[in-house]
PDB file of N, CA and C in Angstrom:
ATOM      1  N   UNK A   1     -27.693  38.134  87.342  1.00  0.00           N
ATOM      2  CA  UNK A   1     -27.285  37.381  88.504  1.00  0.00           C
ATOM      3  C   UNK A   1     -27.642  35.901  88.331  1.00  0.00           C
ATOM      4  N   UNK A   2     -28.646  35.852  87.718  1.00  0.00           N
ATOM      5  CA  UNK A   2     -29.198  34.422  87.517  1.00  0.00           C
ATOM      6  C   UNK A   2     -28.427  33.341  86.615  1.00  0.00           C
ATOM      7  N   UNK A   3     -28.026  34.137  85.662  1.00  0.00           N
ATOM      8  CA  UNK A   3     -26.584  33.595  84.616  1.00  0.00           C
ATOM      9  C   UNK A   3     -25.712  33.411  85.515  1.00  0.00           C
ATOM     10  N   UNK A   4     -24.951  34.193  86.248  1.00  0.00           N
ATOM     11  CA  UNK A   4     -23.917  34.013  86.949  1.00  0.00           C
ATOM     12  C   UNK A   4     -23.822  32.882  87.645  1.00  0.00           C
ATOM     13  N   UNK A   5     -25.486  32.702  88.308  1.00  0.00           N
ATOM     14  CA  UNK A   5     -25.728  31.066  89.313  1.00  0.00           C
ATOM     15  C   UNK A   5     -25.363  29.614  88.158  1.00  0.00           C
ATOM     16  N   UNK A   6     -26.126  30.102  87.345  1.00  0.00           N
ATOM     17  CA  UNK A   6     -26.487  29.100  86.313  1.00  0.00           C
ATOM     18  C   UNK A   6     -24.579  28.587  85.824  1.00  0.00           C
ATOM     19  N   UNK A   7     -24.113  29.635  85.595  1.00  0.00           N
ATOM     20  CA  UNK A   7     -22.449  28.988  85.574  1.00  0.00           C
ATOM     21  C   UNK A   7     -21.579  28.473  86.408  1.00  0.00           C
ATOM     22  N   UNK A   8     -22.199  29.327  87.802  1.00  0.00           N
ATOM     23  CA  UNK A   8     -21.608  28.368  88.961  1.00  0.00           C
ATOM     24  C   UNK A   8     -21.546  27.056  88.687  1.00  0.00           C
ATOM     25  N   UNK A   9     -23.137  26.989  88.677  1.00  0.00           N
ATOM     26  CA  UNK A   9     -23.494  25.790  89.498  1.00  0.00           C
ATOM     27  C   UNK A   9     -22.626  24.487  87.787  1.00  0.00           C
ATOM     28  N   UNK A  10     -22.881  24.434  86.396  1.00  0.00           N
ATOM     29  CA  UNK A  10     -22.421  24.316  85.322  1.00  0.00           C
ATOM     30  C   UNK A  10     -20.752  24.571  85.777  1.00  0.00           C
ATOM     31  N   UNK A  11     -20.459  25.054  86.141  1.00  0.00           N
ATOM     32  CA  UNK A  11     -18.928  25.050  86.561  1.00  0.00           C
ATOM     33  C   UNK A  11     -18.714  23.781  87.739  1.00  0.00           C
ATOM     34  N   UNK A  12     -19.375  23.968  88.401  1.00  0.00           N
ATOM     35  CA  UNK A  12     -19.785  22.966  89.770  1.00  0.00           C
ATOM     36  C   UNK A  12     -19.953  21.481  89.202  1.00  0.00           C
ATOM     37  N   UNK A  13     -20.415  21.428  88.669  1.00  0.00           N
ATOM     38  CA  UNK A  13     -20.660  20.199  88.039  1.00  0.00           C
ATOM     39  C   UNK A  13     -19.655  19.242  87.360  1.00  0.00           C
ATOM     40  N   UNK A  14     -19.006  20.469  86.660  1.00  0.00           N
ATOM     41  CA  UNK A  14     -17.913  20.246  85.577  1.00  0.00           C
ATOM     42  C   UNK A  14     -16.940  19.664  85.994  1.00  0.00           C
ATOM     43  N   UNK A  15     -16.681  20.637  86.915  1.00  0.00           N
ATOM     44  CA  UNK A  15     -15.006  20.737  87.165  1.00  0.00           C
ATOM     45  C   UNK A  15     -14.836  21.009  88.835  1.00  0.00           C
ATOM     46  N   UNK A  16     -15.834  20.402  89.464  1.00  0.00           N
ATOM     47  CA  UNK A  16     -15.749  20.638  91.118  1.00  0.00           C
ATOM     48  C   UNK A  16     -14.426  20.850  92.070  1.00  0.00           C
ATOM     49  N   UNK A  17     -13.569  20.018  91.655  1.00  0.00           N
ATOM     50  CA  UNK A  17     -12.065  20.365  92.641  1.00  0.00           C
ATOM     51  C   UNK A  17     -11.809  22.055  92.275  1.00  0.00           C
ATOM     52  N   UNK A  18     -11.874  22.055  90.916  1.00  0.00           N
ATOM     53  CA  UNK A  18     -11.112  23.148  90.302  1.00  0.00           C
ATOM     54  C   UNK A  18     -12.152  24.741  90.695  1.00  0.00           C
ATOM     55  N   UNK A  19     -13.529  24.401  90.700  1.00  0.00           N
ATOM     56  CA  UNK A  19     -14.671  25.259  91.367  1.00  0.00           C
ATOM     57  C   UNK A  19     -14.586  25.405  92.943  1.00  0.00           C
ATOM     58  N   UNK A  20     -14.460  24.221  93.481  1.00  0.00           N
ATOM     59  CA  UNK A  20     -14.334  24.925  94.820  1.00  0.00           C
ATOM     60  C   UNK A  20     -12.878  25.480  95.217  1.00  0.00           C
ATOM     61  N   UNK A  21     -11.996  25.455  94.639  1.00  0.00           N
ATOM     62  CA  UNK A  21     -10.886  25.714  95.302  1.00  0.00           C
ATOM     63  C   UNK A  21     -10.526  27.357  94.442  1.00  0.00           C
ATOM     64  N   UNK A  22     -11.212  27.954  93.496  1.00  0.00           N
ATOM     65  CA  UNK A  22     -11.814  28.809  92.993  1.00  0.00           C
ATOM     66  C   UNK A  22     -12.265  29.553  94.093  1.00  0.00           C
ATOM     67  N   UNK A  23     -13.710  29.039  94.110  1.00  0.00           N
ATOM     68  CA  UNK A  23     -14.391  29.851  95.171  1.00  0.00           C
ATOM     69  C   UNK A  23     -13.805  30.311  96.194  1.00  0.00           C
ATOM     70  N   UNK A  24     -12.684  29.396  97.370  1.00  0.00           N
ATOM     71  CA  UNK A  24     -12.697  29.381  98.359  1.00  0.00           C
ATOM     72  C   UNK A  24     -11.174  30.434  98.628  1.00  0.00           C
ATOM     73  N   UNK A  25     -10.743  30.512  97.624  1.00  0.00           N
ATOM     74  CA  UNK A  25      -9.814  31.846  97.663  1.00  0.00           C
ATOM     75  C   UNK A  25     -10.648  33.053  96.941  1.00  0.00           C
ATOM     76  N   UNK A  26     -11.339  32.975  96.143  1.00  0.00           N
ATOM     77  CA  UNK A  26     -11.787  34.314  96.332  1.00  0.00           C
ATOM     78  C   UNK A  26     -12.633  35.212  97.567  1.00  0.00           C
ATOM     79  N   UNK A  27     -13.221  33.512  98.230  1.00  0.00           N
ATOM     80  CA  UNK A  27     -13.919  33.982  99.733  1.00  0.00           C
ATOM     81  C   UNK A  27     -12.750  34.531 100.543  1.00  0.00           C
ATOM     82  N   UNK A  28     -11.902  33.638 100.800  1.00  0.00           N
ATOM     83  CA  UNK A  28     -10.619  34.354 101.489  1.00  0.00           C
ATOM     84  C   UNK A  28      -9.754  35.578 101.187  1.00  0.00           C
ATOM     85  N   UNK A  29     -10.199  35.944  99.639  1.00  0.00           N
ATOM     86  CA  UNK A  29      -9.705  37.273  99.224  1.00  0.00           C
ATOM     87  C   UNK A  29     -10.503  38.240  99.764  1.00  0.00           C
ATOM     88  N   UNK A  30     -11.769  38.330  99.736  1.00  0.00           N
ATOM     89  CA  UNK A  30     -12.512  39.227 100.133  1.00  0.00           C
ATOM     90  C   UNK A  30     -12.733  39.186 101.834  1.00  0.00           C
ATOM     91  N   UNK A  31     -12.297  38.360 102.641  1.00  0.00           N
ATOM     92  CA  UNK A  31     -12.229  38.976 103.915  1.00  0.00           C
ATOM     93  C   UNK A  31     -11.748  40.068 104.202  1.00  0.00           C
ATOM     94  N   UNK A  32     -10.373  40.342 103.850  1.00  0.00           N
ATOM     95  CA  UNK A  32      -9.811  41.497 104.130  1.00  0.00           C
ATOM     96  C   UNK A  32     -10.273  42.849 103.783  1.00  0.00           C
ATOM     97  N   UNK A  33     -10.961  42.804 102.602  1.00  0.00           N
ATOM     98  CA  UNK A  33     -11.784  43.781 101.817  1.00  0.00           C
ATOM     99  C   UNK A  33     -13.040  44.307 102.904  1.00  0.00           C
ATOM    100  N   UNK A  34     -13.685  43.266 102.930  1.00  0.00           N
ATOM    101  CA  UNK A  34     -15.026  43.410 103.753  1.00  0.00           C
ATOM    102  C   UNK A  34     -14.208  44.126 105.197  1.00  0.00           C
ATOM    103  N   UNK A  35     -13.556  43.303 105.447  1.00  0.00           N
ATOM    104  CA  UNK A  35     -13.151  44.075 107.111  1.00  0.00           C
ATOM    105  C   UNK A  35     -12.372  45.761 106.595  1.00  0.00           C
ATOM    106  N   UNK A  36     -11.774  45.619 106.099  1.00  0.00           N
ATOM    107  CA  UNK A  36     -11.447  47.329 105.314  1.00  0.00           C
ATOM    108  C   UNK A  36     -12.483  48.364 105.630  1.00  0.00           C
ATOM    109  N   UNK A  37     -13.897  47.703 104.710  1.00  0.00           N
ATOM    110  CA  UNK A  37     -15.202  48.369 104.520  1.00  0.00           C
ATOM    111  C   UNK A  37     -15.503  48.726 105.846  1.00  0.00           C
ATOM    112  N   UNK A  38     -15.798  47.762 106.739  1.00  0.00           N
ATOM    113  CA  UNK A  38     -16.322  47.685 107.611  1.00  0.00           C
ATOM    114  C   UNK A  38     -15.621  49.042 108.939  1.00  0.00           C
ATOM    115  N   UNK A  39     -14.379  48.769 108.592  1.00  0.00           N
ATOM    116  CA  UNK A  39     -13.786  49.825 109.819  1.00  0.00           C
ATOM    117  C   UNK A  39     -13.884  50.888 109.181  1.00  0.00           C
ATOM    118  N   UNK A  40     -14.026  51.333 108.031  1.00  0.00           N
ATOM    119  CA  UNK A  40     -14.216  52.293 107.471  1.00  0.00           C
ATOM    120  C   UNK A  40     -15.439  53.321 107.577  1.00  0.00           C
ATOM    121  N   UNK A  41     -16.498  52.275 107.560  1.00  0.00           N
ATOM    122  CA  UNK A  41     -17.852  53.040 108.375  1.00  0.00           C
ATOM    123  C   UNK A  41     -17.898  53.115 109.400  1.00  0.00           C
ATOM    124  N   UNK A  42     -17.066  52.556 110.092  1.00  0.00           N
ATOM    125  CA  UNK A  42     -16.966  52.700 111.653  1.00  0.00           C
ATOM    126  C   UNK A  42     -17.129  53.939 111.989  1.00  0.00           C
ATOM    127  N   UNK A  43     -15.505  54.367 111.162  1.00  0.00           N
ATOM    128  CA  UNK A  43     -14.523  55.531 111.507  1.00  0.00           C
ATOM    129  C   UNK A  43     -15.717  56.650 110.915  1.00  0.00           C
ATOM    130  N   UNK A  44     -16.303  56.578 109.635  1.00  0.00           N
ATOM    131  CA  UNK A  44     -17.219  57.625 109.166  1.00  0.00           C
ATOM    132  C   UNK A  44     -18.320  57.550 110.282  1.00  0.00           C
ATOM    133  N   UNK A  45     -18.726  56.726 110.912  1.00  0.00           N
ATOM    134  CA  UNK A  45     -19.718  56.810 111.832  1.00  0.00           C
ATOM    135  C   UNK A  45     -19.173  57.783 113.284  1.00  0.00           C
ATOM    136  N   UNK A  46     -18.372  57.446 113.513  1.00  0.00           N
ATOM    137  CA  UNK A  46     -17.333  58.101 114.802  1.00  0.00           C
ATOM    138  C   UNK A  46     -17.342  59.360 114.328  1.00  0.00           C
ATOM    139  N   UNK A  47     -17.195  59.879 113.260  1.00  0.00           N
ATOM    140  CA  UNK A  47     -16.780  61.201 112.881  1.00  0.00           C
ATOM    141  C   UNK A  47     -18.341  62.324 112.842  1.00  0.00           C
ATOM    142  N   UNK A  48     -19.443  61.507 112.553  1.00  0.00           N
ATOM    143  CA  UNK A  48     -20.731  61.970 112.254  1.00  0.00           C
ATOM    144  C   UNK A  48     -21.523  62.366 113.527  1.00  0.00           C
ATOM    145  N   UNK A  49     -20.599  61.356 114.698  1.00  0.00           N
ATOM    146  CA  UNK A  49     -21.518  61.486 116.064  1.00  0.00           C
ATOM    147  C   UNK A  49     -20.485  62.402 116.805  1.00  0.00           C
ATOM    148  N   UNK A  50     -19.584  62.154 116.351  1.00  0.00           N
ATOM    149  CA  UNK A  50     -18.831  63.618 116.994  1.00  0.00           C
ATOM    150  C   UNK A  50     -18.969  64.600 116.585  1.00  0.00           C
ATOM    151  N   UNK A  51     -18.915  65.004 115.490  1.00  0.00           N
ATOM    152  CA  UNK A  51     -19.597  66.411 114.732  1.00  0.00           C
ATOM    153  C   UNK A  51     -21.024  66.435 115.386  1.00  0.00           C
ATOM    154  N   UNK A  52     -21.955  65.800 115.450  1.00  0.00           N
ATOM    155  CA  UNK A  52     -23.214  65.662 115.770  1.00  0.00           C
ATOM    156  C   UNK A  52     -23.118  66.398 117.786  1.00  0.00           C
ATOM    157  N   UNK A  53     -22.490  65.768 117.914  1.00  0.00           N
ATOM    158  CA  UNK A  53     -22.367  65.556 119.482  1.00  0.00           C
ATOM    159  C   UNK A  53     -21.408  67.465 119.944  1.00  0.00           C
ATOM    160  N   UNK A  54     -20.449  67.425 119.419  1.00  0.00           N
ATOM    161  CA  UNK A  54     -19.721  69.139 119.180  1.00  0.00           C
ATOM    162  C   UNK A  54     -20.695  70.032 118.791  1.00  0.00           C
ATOM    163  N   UNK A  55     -21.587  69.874 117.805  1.00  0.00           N
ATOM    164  CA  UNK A  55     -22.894  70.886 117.607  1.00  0.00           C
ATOM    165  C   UNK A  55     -24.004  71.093 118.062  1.00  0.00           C
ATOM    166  N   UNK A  56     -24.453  70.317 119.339  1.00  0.00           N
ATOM    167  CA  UNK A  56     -24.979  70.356 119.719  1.00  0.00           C
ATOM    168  C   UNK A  56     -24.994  70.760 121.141  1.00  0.00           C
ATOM    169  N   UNK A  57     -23.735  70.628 121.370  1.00  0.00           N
ATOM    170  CA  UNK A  57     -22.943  71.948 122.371  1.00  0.00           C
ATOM    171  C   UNK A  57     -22.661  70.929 123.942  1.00  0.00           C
ATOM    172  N   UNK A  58     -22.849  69.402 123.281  1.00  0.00           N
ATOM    173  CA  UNK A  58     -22.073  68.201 124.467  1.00  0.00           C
ATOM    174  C   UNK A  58     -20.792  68.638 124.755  1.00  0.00           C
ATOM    175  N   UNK A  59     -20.413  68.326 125.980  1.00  0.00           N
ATOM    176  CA  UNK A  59     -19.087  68.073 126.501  1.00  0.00           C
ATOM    177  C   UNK A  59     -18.491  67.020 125.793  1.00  0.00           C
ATOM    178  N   UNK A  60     -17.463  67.426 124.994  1.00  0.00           N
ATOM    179  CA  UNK A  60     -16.581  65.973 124.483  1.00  0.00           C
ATOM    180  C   UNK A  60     -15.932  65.433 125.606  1.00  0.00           C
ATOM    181  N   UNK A  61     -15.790  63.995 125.103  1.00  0.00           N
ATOM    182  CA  UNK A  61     -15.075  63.590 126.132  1.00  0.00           C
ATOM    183  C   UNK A  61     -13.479  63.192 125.204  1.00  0.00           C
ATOM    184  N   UNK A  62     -12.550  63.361 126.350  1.00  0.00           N
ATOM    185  CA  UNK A  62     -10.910  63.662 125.681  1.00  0.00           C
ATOM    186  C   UNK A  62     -10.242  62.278 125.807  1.00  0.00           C
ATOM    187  N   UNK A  63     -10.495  61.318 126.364  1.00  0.00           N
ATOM    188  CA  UNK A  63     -10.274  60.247 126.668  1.00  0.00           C
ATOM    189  C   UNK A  63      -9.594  59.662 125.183  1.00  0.00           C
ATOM    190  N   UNK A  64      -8.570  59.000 125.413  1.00  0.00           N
ATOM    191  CA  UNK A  64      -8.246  58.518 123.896  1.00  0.00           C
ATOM    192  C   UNK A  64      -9.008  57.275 123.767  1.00  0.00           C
ATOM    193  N   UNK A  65      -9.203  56.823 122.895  1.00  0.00           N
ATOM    194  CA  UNK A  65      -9.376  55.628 122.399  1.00  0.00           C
ATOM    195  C   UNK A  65      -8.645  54.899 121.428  1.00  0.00           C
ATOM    196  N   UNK A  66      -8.533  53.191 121.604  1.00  0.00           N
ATOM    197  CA  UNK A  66      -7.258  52.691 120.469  1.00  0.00           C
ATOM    198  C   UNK A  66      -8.214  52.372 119.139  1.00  0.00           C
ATOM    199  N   UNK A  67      -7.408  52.782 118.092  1.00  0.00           N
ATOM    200  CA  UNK A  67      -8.209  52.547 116.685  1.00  0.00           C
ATOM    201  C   UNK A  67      -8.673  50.838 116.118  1.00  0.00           C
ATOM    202  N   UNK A  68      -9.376  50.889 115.575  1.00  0.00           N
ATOM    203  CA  UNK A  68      -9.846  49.433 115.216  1.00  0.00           C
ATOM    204  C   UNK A  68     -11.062  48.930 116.339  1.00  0.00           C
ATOM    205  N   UNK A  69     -11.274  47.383 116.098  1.00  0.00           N
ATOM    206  CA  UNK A  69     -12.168  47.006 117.056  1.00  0.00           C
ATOM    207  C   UNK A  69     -12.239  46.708 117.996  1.00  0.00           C
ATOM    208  N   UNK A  70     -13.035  46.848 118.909  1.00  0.00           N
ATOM    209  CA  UNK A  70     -13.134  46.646 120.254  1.00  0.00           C
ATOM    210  C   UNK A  70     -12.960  45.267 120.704  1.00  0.00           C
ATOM    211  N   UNK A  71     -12.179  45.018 121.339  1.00  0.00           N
ATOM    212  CA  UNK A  71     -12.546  43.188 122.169  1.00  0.00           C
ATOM    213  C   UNK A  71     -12.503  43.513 123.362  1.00  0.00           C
ATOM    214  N   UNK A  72     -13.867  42.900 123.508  1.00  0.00           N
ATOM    215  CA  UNK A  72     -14.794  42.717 124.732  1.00  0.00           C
ATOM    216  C   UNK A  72     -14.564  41.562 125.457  1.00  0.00           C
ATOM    217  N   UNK A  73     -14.388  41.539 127.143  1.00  0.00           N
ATOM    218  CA  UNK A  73     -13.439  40.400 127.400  1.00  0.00           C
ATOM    219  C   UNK A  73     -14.802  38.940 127.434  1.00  0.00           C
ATOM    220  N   UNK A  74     -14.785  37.796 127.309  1.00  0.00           N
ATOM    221  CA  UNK A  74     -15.404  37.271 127.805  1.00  0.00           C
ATOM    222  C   UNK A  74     -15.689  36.549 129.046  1.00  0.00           C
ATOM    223  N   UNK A  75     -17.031  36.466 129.261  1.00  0.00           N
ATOM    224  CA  UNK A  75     -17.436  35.968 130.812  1.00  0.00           C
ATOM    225  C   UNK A  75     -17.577  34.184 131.012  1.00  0.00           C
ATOM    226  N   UNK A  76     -16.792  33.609 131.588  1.00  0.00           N
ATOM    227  CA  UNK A  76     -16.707  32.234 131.424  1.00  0.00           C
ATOM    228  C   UNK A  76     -17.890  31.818 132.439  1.00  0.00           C
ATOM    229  N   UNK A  77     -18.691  30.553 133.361  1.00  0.00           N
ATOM    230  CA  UNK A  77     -19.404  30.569 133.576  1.00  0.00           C
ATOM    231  C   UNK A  77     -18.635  30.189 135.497  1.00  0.00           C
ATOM    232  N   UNK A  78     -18.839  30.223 136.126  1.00  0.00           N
ATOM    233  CA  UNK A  78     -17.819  29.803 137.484  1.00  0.00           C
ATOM    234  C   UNK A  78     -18.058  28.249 137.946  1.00  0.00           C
ATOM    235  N   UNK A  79     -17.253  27.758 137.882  1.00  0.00           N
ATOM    236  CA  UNK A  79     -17.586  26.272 138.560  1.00  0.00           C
ATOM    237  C   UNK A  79     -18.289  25.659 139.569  1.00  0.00           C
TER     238      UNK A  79
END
């Protein structure tokens, strides 16, 4: 990992337009990835507390829910 810095930063130096504009699409590549991951444990988490919650002899509740993340409304402050 320490090599890897050490070329950054030697890349950084070098060739900076060409390094950050590098970097800054691979950051933007991996958003989508990370958010992938992320709903993905969601959904494995949802599945663990429902199995969890069914075996333990809870009332499910039947209510649908919409897939993906929640938005929560926000509270503005009143004038």
């Amino acid at each position: 990992m320490f090599v890897l810095a050490a070329l950054f930063m030697a890349l950084l130096l070098t060739f900076p337009s060409l390094t950050l504009a590098a970097g800054s699409l691979l950051y933007l590549a991996a958003i989508p990835v990370s958010a992938y991951r992320y709903l993905a444990e969601e959904r494995k988490a949802a599945k663990v507390a429902k199995a969890q919650s069914a075996k333990s002899g809870a009332a499910e509740d039947h209510t649908e829910r919409p897939e993906g993340p929640v938005i929560r409304p926000s509270f503005r402050a009143k004038p």
